[in-house]
PDB file of N, CA and C in Angstrom:
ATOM      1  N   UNK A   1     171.017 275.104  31.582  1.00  0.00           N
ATOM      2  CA  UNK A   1     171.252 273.830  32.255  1.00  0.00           C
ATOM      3  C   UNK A   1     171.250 272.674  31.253  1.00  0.00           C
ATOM      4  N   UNK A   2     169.622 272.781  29.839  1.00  0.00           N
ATOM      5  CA  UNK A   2     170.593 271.343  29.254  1.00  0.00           C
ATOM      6  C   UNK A   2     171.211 271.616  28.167  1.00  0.00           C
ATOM      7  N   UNK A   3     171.727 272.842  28.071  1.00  0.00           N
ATOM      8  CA  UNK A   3     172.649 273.129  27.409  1.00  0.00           C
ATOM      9  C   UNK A   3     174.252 272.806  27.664  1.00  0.00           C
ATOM     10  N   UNK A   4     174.340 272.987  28.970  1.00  0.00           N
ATOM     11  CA  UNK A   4     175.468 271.751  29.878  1.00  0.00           C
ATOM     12  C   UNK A   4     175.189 270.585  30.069  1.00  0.00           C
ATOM     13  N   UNK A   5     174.274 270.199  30.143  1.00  0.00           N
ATOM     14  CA  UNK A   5     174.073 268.528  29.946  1.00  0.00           C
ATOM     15  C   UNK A   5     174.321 268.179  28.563  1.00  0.00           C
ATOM     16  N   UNK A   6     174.310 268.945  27.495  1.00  0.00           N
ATOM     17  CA  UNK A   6     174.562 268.280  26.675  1.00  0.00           C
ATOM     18  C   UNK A   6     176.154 268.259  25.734  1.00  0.00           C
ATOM     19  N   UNK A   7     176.598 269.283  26.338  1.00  0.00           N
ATOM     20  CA  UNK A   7     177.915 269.423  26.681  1.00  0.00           C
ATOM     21  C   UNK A   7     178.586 268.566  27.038  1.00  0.00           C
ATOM     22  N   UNK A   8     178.151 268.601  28.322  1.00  0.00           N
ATOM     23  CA  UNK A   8     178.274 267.287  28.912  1.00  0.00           C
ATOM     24  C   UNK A   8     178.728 265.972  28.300  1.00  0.00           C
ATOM     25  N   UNK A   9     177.123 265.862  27.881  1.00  0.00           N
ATOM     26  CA  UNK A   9     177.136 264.141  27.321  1.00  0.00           C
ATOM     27  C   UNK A   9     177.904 263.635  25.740  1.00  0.00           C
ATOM     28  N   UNK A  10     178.040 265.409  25.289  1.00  0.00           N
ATOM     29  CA  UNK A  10     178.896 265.100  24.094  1.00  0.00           C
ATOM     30  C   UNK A  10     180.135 264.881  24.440  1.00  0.00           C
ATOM     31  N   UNK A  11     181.044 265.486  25.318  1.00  0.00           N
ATOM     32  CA  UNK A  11     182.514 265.415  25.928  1.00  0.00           C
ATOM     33  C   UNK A  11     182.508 263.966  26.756  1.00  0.00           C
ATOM     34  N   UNK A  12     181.602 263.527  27.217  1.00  0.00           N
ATOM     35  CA  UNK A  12     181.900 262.132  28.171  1.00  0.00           C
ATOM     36  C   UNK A  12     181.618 260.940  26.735  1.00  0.00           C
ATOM     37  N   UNK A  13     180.555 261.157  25.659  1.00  0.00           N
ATOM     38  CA  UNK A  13     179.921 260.077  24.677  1.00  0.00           C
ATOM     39  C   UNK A  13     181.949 260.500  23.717  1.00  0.00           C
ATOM     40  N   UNK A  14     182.357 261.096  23.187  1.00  0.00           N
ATOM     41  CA  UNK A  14     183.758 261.292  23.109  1.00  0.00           C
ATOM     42  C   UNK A  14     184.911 261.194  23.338  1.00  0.00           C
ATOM     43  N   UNK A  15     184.774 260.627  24.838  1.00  0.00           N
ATOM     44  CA  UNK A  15     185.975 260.401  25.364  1.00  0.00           C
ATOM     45  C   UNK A  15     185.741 258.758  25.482  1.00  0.00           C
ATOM     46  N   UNK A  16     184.476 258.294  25.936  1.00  0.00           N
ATOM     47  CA  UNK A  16     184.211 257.009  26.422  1.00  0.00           C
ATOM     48  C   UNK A  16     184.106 256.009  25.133  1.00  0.00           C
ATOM     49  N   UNK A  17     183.295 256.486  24.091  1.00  0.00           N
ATOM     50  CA  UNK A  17     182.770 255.801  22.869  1.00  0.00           C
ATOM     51  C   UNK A  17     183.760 255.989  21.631  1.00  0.00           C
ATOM     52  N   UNK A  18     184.937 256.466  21.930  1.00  0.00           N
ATOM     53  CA  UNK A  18     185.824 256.831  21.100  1.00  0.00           C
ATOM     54  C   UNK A  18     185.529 256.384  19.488  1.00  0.00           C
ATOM     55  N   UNK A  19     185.297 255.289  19.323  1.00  0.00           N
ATOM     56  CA  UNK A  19     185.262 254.212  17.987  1.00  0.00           C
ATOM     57  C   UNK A  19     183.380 254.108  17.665  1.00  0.00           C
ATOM     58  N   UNK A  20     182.701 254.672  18.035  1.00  0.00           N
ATOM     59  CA  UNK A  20     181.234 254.071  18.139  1.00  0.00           C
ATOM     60  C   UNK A  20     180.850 254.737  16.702  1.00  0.00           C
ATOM     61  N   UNK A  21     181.408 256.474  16.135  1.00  0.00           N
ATOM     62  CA  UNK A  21     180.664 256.514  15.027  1.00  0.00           C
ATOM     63  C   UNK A  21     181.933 256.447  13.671  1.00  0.00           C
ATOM     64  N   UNK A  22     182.801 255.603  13.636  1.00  0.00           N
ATOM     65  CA  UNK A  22     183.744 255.386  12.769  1.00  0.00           C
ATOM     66  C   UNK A  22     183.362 253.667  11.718  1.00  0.00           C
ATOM     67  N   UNK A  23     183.341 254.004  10.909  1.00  0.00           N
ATOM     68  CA  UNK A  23     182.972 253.238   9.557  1.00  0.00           C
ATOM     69  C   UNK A  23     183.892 251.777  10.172  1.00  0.00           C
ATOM     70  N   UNK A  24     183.333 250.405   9.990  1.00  0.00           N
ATOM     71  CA  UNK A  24     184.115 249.559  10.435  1.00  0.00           C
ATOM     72  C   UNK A  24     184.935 249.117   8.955  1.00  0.00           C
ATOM     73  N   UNK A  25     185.995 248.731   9.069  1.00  0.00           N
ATOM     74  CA  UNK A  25     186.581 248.131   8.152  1.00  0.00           C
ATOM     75  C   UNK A  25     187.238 246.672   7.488  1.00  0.00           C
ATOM     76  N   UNK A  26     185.534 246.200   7.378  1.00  0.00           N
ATOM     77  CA  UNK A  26     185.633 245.063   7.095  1.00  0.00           C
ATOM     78  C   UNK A  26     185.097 244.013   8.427  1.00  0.00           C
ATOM     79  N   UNK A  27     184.457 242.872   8.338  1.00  0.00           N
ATOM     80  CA  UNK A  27     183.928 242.408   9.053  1.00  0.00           C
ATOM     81  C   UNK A  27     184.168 241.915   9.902  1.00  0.00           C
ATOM     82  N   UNK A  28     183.320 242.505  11.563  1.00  0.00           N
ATOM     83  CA  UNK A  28     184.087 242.314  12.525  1.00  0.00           C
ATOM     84  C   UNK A  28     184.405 240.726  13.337  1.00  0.00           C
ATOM     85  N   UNK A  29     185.214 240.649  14.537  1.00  0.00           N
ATOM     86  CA  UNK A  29     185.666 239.343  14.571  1.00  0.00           C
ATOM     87  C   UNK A  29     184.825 238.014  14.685  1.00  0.00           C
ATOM     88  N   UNK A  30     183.594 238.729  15.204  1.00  0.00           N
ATOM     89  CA  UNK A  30     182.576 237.138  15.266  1.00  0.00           C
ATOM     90  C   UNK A  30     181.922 236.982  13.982  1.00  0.00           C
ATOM     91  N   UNK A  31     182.334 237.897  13.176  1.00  0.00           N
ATOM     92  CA  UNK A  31     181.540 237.587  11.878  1.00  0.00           C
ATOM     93  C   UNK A  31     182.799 236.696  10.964  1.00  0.00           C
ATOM     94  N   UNK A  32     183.542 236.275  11.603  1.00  0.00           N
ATOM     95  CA  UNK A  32     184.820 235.793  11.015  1.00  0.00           C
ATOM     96  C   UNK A  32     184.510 234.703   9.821  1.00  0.00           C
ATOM     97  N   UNK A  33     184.063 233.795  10.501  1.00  0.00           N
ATOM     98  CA  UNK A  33     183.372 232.773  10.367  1.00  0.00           C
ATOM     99  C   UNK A  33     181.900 232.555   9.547  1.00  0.00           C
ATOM    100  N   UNK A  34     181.502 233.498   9.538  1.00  0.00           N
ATOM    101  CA  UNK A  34     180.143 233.738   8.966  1.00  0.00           C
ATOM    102  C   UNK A  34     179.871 233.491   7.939  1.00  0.00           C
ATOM    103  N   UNK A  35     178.724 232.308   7.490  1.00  0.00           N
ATOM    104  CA  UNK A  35     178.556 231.636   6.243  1.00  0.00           C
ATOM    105  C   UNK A  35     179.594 230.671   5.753  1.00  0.00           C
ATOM    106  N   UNK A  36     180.518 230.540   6.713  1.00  0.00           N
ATOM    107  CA  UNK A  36     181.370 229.164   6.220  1.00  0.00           C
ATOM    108  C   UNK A  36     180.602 227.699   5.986  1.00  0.00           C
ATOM    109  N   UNK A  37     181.202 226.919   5.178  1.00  0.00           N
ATOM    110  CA  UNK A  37     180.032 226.016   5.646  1.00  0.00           C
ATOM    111  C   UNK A  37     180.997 224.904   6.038  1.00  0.00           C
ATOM    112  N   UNK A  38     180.794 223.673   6.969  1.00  0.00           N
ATOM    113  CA  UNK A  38     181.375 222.971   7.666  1.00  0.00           C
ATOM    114  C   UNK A  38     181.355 221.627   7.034  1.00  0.00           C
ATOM    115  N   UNK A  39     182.087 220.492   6.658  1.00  0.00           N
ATOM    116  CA  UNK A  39     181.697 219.559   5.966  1.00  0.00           C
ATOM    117  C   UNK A  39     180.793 218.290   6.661  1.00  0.00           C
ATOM    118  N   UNK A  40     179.808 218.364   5.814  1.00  0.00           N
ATOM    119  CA  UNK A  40     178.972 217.624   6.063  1.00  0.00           C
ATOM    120  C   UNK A  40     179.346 216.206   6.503  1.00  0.00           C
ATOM    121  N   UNK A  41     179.541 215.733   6.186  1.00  0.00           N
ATOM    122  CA  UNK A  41     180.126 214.634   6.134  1.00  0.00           C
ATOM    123  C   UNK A  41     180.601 213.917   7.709  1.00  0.00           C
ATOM    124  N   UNK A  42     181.719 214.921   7.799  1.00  0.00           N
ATOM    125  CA  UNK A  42     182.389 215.266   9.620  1.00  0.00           C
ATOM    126  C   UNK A  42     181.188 215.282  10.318  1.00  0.00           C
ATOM    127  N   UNK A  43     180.457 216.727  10.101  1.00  0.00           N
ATOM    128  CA  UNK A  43     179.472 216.587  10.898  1.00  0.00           C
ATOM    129  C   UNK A  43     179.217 215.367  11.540  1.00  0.00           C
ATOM    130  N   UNK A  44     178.385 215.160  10.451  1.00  0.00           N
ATOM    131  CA  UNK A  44     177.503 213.407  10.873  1.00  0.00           C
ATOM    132  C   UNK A  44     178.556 212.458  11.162  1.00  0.00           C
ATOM    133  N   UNK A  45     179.911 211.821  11.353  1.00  0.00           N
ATOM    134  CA  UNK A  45     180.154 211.105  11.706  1.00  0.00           C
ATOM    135  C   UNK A  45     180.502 211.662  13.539  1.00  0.00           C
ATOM    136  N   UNK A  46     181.301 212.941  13.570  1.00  0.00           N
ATOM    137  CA  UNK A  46     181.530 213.258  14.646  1.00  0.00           C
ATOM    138  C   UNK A  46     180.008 213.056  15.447  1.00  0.00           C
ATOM    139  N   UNK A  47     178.694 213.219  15.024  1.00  0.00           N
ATOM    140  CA  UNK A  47     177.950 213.033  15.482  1.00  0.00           C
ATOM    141  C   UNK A  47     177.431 211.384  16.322  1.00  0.00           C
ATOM    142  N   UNK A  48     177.455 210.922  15.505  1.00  0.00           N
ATOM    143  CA  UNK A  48     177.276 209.258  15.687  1.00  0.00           C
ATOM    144  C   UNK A  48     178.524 208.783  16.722  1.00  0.00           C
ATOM    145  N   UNK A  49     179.850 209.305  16.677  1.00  0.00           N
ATOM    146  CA  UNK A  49     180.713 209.108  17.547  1.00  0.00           C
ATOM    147  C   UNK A  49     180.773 209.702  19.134  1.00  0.00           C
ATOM    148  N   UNK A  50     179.830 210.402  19.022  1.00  0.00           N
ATOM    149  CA  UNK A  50     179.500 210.870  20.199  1.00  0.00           C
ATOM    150  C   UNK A  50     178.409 209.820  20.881  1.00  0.00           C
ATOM    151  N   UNK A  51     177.509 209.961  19.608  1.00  0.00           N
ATOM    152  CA  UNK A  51     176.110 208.947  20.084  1.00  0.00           C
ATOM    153  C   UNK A  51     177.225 207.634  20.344  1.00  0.00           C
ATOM    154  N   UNK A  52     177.746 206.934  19.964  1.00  0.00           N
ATOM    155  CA  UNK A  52     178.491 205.503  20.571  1.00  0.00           C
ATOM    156  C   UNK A  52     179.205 205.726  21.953  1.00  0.00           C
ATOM    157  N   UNK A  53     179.384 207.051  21.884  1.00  0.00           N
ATOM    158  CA  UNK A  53     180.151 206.966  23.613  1.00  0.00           C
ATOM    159  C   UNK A  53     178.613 207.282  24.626  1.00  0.00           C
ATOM    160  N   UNK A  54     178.242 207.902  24.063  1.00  0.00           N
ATOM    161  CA  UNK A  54     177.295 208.428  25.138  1.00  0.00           C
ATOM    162  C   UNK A  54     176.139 206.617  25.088  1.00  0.00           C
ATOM    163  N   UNK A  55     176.418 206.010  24.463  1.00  0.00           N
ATOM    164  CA  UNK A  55     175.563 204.527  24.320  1.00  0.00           C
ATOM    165  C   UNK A  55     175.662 203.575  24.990  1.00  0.00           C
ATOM    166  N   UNK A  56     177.737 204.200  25.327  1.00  0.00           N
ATOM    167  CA  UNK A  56     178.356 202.567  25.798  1.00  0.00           C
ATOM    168  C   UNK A  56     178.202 202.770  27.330  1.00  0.00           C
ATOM    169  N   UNK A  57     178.094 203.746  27.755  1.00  0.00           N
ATOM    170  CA  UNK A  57     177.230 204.102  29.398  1.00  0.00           C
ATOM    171  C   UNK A  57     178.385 203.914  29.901  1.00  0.00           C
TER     172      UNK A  57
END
């Protein structure tokens, strides 16, 4: 019996997980971005331009 269960769970983890134990190639899409750095600068003004709208009520 879990000798068919595991049958089983290897033929369903195979069909369902197709990609789960394959080497990725190269970093995946939310890591796209990762460690970019954003200019400072922008930052802080886009910041303050927000603070003036959110000021003028």
């Amino acid at each position: 019996m879990i000798r068919l269960i595991k049958q089983f769970n290897s033929w369903l983890r195979s069909l369902l997980l197709d990609d789960v134990d394959k080497e990725p190639d190269g970093l995946p899409s939310y890591h796209r971005k990762f460690g970019s750095k954003r200019n400072p600068v922008d930052r802080i003004e886009n910041r303050f331009s927000k603070q003036k709208k959110h000021n003028r009520g």
